[in-house]
C-alpha atoms as a PDB file:
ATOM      1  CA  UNK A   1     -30.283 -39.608  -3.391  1.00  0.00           C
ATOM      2  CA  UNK A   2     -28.882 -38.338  -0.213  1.00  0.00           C
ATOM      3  CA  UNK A   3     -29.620 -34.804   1.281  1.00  0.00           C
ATOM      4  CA  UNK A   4     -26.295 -32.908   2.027  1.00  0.00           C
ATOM      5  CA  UNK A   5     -25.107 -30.013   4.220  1.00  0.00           C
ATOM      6  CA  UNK A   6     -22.124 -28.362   3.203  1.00  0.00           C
ATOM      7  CA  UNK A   7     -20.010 -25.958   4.177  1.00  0.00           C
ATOM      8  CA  UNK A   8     -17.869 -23.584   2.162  1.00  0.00           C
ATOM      9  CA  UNK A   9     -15.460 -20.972   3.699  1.00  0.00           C
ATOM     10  CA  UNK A  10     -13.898 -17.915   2.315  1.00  0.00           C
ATOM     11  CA  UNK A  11     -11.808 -15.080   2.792  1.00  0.00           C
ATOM     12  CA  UNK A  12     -13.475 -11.931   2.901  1.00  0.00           C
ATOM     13  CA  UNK A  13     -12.183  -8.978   1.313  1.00  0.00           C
ATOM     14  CA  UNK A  14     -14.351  -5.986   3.224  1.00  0.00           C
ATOM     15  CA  UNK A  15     -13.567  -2.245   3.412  1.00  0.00           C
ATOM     16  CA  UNK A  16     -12.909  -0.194   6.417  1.00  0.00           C
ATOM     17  CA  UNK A  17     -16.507   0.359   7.726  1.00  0.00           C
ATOM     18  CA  UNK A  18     -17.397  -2.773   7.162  1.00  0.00           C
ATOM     19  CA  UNK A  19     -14.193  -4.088   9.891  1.00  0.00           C
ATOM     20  CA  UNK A  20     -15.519  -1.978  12.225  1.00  0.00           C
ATOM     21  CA  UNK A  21     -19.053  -3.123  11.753  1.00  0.00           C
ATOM     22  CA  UNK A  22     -18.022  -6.921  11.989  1.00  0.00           C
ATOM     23  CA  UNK A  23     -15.604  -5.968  15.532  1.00  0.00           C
ATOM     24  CA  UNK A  24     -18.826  -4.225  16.778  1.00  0.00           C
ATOM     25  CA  UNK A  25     -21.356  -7.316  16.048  1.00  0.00           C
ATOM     26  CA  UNK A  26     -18.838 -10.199  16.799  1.00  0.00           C
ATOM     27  CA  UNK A  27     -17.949  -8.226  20.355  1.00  0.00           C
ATOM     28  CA  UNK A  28     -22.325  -7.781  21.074  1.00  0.00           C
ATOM     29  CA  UNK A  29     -22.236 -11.044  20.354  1.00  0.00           C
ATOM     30  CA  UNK A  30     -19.931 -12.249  23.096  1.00  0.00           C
ATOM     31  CA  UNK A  31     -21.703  -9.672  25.336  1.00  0.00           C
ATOM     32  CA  UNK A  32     -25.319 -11.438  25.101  1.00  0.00           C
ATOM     33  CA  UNK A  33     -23.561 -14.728  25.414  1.00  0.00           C
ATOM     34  CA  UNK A  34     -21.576 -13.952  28.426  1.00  0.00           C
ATOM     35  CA  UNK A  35     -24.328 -11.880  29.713  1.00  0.00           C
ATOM     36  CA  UNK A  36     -26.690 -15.173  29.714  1.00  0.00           C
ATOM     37  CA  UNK A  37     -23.536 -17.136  30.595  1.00  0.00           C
ATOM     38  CA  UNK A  38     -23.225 -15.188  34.129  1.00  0.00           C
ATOM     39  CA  UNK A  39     -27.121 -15.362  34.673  1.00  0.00           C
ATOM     40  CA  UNK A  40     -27.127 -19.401  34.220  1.00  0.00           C
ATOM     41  CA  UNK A  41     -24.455 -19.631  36.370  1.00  0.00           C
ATOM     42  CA  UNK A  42     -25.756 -17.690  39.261  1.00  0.00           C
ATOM     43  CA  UNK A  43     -28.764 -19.638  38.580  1.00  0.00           C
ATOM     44  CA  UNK A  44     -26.873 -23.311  38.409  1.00  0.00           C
ATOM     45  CA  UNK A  45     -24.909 -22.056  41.805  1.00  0.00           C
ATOM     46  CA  UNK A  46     -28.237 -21.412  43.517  1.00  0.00           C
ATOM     47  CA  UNK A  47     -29.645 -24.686  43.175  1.00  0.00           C
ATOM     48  CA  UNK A  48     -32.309 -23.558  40.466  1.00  0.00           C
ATOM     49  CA  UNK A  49     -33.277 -25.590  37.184  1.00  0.00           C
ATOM     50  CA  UNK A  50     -31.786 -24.348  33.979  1.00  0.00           C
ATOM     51  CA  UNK A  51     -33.483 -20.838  31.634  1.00  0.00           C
ATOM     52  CA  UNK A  52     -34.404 -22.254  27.952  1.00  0.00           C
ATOM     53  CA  UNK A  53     -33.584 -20.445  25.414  1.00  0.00           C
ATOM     54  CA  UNK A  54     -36.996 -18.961  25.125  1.00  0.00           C
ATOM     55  CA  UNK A  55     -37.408 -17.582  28.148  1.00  0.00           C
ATOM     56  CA  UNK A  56     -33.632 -16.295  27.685  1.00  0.00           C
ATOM     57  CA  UNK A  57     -34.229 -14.832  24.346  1.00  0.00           C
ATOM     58  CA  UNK A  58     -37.345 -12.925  25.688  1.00  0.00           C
ATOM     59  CA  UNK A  59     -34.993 -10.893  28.243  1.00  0.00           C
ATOM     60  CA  UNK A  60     -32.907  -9.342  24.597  1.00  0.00           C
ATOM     61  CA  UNK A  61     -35.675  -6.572  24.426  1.00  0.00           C
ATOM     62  CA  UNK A  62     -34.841  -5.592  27.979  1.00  0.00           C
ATOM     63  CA  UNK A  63     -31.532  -5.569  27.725  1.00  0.00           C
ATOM     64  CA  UNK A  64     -31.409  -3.794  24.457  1.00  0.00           C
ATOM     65  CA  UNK A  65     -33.631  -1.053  26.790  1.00  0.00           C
ATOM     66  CA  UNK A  66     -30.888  -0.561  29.391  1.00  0.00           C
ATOM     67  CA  UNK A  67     -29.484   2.710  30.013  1.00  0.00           C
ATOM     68  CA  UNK A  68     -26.531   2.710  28.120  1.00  0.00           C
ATOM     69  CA  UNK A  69     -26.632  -0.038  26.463  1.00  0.00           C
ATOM     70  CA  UNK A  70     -28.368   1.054  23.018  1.00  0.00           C
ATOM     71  CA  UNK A  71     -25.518  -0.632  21.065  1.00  0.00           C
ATOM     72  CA  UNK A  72     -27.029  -4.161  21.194  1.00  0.00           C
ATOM     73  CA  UNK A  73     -29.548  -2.932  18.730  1.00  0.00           C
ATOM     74  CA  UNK A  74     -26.934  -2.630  16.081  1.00  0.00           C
ATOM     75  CA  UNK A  75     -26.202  -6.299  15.104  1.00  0.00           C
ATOM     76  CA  UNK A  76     -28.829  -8.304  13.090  1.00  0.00           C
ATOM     77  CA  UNK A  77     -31.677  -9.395  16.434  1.00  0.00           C
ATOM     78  CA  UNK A  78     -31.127 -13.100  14.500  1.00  0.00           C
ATOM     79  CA  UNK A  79     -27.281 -13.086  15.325  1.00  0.00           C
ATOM     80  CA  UNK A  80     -27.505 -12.252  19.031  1.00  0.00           C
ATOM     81  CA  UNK A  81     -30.542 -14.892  19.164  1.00  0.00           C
ATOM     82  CA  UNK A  82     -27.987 -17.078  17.812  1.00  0.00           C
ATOM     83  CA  UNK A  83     -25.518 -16.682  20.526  1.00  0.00           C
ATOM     84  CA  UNK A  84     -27.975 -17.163  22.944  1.00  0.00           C
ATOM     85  CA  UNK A  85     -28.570 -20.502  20.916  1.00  0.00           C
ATOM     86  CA  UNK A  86     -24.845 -21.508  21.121  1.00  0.00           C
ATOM     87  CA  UNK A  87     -24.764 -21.010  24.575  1.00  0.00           C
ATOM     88  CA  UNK A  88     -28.125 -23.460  25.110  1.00  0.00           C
ATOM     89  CA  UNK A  89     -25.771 -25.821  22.896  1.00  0.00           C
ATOM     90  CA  UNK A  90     -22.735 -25.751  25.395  1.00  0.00           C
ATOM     91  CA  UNK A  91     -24.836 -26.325  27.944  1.00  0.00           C
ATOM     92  CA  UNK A  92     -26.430 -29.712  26.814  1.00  0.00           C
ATOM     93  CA  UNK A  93     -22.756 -30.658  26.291  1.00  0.00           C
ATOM     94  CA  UNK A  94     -22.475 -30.363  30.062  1.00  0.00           C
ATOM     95  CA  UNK A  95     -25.504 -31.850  30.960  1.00  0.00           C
ATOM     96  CA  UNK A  96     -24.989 -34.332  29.017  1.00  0.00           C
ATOM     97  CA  UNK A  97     -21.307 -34.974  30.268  1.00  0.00           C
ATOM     98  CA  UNK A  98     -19.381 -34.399  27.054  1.00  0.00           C
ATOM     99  CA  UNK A  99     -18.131 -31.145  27.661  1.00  0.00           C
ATOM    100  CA  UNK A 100     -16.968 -29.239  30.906  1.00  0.00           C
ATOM    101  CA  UNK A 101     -19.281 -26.076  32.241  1.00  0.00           C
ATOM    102  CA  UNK A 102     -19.275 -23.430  29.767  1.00  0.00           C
ATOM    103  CA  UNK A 103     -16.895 -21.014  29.534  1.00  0.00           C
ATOM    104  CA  UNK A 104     -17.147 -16.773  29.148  1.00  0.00           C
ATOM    105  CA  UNK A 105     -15.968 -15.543  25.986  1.00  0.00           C
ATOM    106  CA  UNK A 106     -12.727 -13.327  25.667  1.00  0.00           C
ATOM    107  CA  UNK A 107     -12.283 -10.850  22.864  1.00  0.00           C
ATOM    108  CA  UNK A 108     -10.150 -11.741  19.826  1.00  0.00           C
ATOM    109  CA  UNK A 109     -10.757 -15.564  20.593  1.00  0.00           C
ATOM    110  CA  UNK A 110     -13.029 -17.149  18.394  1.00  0.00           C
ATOM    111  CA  UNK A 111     -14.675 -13.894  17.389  1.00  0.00           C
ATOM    112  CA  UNK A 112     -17.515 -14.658  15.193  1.00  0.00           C
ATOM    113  CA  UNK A 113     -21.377 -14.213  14.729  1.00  0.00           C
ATOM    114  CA  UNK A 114     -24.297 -16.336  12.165  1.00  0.00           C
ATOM    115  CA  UNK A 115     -27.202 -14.890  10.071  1.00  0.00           C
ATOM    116  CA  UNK A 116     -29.677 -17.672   9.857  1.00  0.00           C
ATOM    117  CA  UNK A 117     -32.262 -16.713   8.070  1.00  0.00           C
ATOM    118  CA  UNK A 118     -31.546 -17.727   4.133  1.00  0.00           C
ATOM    119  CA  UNK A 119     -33.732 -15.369   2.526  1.00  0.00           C
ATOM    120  CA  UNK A 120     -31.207 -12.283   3.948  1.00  0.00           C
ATOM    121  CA  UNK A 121     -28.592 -13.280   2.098  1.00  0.00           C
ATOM    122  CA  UNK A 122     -27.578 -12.516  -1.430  1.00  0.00           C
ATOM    123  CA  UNK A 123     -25.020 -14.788  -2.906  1.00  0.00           C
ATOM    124  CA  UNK A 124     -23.395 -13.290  -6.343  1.00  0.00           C
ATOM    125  CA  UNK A 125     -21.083 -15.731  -7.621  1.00  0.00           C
ATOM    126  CA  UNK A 126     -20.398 -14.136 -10.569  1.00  0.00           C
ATOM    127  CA  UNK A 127     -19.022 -10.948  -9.116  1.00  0.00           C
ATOM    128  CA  UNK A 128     -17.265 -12.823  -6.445  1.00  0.00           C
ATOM    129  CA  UNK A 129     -19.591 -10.992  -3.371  1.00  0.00           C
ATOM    130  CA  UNK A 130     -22.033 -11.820  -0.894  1.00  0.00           C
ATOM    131  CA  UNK A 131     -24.494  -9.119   0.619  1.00  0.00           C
ATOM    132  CA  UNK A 132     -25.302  -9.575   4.818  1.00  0.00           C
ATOM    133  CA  UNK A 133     -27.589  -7.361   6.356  1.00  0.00           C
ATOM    134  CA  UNK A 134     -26.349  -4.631   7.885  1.00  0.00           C
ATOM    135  CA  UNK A 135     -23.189  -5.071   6.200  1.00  0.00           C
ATOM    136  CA  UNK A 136     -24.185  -4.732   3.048  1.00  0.00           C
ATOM    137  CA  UNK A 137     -22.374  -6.557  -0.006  1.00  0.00           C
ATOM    138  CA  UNK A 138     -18.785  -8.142   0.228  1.00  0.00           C
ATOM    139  CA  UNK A 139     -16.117  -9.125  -1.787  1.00  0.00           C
ATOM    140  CA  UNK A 140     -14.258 -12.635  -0.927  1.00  0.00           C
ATOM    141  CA  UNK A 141     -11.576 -14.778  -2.131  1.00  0.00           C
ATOM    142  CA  UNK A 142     -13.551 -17.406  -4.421  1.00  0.00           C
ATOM    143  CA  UNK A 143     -11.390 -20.717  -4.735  1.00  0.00           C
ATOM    144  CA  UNK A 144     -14.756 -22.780  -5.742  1.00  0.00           C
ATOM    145  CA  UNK A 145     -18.462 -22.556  -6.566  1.00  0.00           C
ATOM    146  CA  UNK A 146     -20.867 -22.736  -3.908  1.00  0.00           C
ATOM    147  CA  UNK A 147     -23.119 -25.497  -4.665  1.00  0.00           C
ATOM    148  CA  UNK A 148     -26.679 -25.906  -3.444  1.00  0.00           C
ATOM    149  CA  UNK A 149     -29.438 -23.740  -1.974  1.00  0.00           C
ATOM    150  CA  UNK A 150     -27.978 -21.162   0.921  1.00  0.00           C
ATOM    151  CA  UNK A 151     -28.507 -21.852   4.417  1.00  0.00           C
ATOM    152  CA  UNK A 152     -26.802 -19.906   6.387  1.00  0.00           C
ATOM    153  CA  UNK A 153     -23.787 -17.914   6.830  1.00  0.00           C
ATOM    154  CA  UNK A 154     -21.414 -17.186   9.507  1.00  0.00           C
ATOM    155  CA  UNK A 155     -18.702 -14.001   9.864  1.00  0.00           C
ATOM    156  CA  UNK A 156     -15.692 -15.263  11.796  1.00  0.00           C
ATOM    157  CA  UNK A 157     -12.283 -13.734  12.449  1.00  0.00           C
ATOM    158  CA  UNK A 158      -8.628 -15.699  12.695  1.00  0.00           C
ATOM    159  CA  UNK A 159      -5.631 -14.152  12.930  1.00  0.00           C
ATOM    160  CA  UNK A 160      -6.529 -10.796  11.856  1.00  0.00           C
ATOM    161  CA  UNK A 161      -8.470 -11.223   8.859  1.00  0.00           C
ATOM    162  CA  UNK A 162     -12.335 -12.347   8.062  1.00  0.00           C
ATOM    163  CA  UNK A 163     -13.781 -15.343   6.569  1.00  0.00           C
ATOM    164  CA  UNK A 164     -17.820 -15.755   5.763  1.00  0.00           C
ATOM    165  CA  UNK A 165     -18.766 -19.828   6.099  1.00  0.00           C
ATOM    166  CA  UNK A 166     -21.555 -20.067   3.842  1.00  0.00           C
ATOM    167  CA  UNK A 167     -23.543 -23.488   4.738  1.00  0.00           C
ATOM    168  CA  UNK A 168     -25.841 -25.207   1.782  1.00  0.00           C
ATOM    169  CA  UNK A 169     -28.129 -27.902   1.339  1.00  0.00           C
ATOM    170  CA  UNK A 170     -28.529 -29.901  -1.964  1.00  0.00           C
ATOM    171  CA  UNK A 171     -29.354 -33.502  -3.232  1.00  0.00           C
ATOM    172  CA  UNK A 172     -26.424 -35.679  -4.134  1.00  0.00           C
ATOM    173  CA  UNK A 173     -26.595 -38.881  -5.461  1.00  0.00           C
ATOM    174  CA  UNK A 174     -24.380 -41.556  -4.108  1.00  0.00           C
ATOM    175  CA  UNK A 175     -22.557 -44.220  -5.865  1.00  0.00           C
ATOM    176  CA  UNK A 176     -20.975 -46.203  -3.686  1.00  0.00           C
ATOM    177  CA  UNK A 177     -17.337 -47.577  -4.708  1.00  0.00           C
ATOM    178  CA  UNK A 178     -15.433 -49.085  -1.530  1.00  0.00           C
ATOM    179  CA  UNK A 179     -17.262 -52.039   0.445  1.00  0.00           C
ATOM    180  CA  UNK A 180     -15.010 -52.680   3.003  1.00  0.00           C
ATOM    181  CA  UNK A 181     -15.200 -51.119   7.336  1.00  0.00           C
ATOM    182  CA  UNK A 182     -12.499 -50.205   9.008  1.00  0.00           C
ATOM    183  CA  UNK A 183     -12.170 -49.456  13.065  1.00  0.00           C
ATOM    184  CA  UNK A 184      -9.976 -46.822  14.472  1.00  0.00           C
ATOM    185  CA  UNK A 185      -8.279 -46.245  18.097  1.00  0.00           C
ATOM    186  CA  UNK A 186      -7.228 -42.863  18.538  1.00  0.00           C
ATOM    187  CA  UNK A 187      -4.190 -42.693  20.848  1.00  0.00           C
ATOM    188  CA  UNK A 188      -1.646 -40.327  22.012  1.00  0.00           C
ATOM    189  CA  UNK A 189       1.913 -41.661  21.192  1.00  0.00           C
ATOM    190  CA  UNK A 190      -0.017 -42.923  18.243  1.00  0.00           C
ATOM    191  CA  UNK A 191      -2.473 -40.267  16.515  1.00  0.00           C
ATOM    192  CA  UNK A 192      -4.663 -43.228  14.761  1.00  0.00           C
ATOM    193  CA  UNK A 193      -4.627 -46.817  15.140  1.00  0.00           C
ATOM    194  CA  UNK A 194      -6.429 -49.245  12.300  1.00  0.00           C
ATOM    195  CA  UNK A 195      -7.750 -52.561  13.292  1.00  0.00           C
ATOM    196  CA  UNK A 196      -5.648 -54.076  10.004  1.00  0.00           C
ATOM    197  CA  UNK A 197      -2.340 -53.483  11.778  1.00  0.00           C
ATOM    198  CA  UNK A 198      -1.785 -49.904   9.955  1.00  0.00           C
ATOM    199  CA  UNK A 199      -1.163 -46.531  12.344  1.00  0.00           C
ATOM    200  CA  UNK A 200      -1.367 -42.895  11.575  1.00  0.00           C
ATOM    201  CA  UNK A 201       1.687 -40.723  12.992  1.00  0.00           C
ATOM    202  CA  UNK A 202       0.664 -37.543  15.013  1.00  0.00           C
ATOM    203  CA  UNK A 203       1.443 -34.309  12.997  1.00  0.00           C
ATOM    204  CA  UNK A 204       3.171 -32.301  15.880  1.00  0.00           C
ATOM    205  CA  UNK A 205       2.846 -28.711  14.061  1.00  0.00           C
ATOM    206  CA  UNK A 206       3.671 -27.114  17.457  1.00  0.00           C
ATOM    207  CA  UNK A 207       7.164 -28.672  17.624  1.00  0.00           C
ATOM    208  CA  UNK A 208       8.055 -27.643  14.053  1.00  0.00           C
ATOM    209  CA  UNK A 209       7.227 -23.546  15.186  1.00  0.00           C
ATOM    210  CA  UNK A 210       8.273 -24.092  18.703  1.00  0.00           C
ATOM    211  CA  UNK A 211      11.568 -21.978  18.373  1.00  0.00           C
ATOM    212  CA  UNK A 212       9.987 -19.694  16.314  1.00  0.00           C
ATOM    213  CA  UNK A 213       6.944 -18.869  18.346  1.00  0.00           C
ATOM    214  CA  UNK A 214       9.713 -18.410  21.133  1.00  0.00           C
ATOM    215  CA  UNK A 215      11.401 -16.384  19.292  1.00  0.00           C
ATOM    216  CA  UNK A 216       8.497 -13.857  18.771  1.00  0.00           C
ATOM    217  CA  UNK A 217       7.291 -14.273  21.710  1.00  0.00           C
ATOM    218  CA  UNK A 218      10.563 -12.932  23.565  1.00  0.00           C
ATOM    219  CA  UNK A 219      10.539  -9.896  21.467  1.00  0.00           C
ATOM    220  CA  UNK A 220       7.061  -9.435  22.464  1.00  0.00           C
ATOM    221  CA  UNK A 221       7.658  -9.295  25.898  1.00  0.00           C
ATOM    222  CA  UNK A 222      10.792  -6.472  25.492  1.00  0.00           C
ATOM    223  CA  UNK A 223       8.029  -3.896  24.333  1.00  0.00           C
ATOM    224  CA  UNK A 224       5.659  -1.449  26.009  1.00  0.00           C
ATOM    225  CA  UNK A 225       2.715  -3.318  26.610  1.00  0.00           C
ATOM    226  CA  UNK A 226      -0.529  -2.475  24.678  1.00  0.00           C
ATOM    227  CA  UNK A 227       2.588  -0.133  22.451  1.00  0.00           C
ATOM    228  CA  UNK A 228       2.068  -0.053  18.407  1.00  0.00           C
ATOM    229  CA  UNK A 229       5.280  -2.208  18.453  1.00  0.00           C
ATOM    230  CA  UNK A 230       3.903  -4.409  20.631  1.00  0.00           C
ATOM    231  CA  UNK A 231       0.495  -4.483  18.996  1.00  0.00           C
ATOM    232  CA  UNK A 232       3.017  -5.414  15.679  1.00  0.00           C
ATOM    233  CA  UNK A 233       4.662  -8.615  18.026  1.00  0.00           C
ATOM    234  CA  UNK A 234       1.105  -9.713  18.998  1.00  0.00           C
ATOM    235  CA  UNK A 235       0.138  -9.757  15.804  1.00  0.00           C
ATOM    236  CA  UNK A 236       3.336 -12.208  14.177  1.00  0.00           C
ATOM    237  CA  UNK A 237       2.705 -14.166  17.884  1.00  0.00           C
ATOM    238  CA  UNK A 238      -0.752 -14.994  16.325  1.00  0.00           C
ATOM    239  CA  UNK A 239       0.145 -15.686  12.865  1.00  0.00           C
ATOM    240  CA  UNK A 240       2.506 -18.447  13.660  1.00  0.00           C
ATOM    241  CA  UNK A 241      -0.273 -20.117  15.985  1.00  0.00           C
ATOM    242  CA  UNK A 242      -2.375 -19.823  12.568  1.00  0.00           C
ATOM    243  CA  UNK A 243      -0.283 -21.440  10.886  1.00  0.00           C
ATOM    244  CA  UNK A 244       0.024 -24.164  13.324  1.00  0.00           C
ATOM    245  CA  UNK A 245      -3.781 -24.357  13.472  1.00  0.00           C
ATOM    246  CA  UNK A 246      -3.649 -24.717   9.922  1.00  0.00           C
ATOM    247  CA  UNK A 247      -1.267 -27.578   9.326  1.00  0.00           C
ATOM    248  CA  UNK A 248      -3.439 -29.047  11.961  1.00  0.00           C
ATOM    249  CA  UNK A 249      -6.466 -28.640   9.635  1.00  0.00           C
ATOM    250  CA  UNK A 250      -4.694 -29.643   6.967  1.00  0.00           C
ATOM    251  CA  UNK A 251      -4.003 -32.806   8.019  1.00  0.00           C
ATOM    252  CA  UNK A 252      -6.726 -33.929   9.444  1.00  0.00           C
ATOM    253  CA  UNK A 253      -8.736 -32.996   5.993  1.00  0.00           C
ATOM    254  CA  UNK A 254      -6.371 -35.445   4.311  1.00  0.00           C
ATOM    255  CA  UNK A 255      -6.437 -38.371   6.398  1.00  0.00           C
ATOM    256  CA  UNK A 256     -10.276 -38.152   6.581  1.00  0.00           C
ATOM    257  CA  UNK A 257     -10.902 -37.376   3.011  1.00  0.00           C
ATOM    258  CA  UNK A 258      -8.743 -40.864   2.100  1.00  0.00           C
ATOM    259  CA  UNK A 259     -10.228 -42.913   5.322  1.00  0.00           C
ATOM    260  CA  UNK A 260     -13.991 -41.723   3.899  1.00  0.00           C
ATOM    261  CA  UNK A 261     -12.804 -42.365   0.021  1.00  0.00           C
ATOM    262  CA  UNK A 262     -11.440 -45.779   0.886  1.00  0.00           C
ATOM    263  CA  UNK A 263     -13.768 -47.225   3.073  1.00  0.00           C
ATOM    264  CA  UNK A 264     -17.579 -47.663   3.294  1.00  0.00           C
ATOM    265  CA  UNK A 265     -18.016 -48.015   7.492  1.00  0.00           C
ATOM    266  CA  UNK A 266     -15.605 -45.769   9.612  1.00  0.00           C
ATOM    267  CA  UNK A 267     -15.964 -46.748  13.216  1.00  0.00           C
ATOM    268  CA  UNK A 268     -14.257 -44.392  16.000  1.00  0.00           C
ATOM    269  CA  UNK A 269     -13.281 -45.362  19.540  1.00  0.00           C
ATOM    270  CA  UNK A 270     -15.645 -42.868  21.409  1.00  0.00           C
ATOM    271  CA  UNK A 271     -13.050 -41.293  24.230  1.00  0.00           C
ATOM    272  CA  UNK A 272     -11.543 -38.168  25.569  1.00  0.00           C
ATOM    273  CA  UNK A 273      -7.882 -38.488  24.876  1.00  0.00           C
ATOM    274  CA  UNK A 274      -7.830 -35.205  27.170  1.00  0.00           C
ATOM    275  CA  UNK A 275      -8.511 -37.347  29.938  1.00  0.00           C
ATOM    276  CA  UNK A 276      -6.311 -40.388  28.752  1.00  0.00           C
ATOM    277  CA  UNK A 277      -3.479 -38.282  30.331  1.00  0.00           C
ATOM    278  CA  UNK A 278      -5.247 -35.787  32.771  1.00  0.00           C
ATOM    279  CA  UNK A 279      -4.774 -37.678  35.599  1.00  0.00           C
ATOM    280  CA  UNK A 280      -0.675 -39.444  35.157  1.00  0.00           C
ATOM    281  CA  UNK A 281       0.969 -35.713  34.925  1.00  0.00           C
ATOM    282  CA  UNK A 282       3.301 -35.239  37.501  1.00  0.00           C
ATOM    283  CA  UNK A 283       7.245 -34.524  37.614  1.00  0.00           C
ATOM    284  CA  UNK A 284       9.920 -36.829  37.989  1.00  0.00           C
ATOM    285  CA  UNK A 285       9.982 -36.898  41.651  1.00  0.00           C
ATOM    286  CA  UNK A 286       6.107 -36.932  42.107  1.00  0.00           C
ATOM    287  CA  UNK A 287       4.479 -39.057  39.759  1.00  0.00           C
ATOM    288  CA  UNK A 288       1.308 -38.424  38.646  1.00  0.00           C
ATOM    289  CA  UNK A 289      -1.945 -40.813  39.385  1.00  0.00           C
ATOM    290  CA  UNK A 290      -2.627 -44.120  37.932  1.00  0.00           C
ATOM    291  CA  UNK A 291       0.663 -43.857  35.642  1.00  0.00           C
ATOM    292  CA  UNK A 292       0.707 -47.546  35.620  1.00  0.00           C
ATOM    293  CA  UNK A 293      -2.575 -48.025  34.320  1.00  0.00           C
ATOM    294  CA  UNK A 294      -2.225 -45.294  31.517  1.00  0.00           C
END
């Protein structure tokens, strides 16, 4: 028996007060983490060791307190904890050399916020809904049952609509069918290379919608900025890099479902491919550095 985490993710279906209740709690959100984002930088700048979370998360109450800043007592205390949490995350990333120095939040970019206490969350199946506190219940899209005991849940948005990602744990017993290993190098003019001899083309989705995004894009710029027409361009300007996101998605599911299906011992060639290229760009006159080499 094996103990799994799994994630299931979908569509939500909420009303008008509850949009405006999930804008308001994913943009506190990104307040308390860019809030503690600008307080651990001035403190990295000034030579000073890194705030835990603990001490972080006992400055909330004071902030909440501000003059004029009652509205961080309207999301769920657990959620903004949580973003305090994510930020503690990004930073062992950095420490740790895996990820550059964290980054502040902009609105409408990854807009999202967790509930992590289990017991606050309702899950009716049967009726298709899902209560959250402070929310109250919702209706979503169901494409499958959600199997095992609830989690957690997280409200994020994507090109202007609202998903909930509910995350369960249950025991699953394992039979296991393939026997063999396979290695894989993950390259650039190549997306995946096996150690049998077989390669995985890249899936360039951007190429496919590049004259289309263009397209859109130029009639974006021809309106009155911040306009309802404009607001309209911005909004087909996002779809399309949805749907590139999505193809994206899609094939990575596919490849990794059949790789995991197929094979008993996956082994991946731990590198940045970010930095496999960072340092040869250059023009045609002035190469870049170590071109040779790369």
């Amino acid at each position: 028996m094996e103990r799994r985490l799994q994630a299931f993710k979908f569509e939500l279906q909420p009303n008008g007060e509850q949009v405006r209740n999930m804008r308001r709690f994913a943009g506190t959100c990104r307040f308390v983490y860019n809030k503690a984002l600008a307080l651990q930088k001035d403190n990295h700048e000034t030579g000073n060791k890194f705030i835990g979370y603990v001490p972080m998360a006992a400055d909330l109450p004071k902030w909440k307190r501000e003059t004029g800043f009652d509205w961080i007592k309207d999301p769920p205390s657990q959620a903004l904890q949580h973003a305090l949490k994510d930020l503690e995350k990004a930073f062992k990333g950095f420490f740790e050399k895996r990820t550059d120095f964290p980054r502040f939040k902009k609105k409408g970019s990854g807009d999202s916020f967790r509930y992590p206490e289990p017991k606050q969350i309702k899950l009716d199946q049967a009726n298709n809904r899902i209560f959250l506190p402070k929310l109250g219940w919702l209706k979503y899209r169901k494409s499958r049952d959600v199997l095992g005991e609830v989690r957690n849940a997280t409200v994020s948005q994507s090109g202007g609509k609202w998903f909930v990602s509910i995350q369960t744990r249950r025991d699953v017993e394992i039979v296991p069918v393939a026997t063999s290993a396979i290695g894989i190098d993950v390259g650039i003019a190549r997306f995946a290379a096996m150690n049998d001899g077989s390669y995985i083309e890249p899936k360039n989705s951007f190429k496919t919608q590049i004259q289309r995004l263009a397209k859109y894009q130029r009639r974006m710029s021809k309106k009155v900025k911040f306009s309802a027409n404009w607001k309209k361009a911005k909004a087909k300007v996002t779809q399309i890099h949805v749907d590139i996101g999505n193809v994206r998605k899609d094939f990575l599911h596919k490849y990794t479902h059949t790789l995991s299906k197929n094979h008993a011992l996956v082994c991946v060639e731990d590198l940045q491919i970010k930095n496999m290229s960072k340092s040869s760009k250059g023009t045609a006159e002035k190469h870049g550095k170590k071109v040779a080499q790369k």
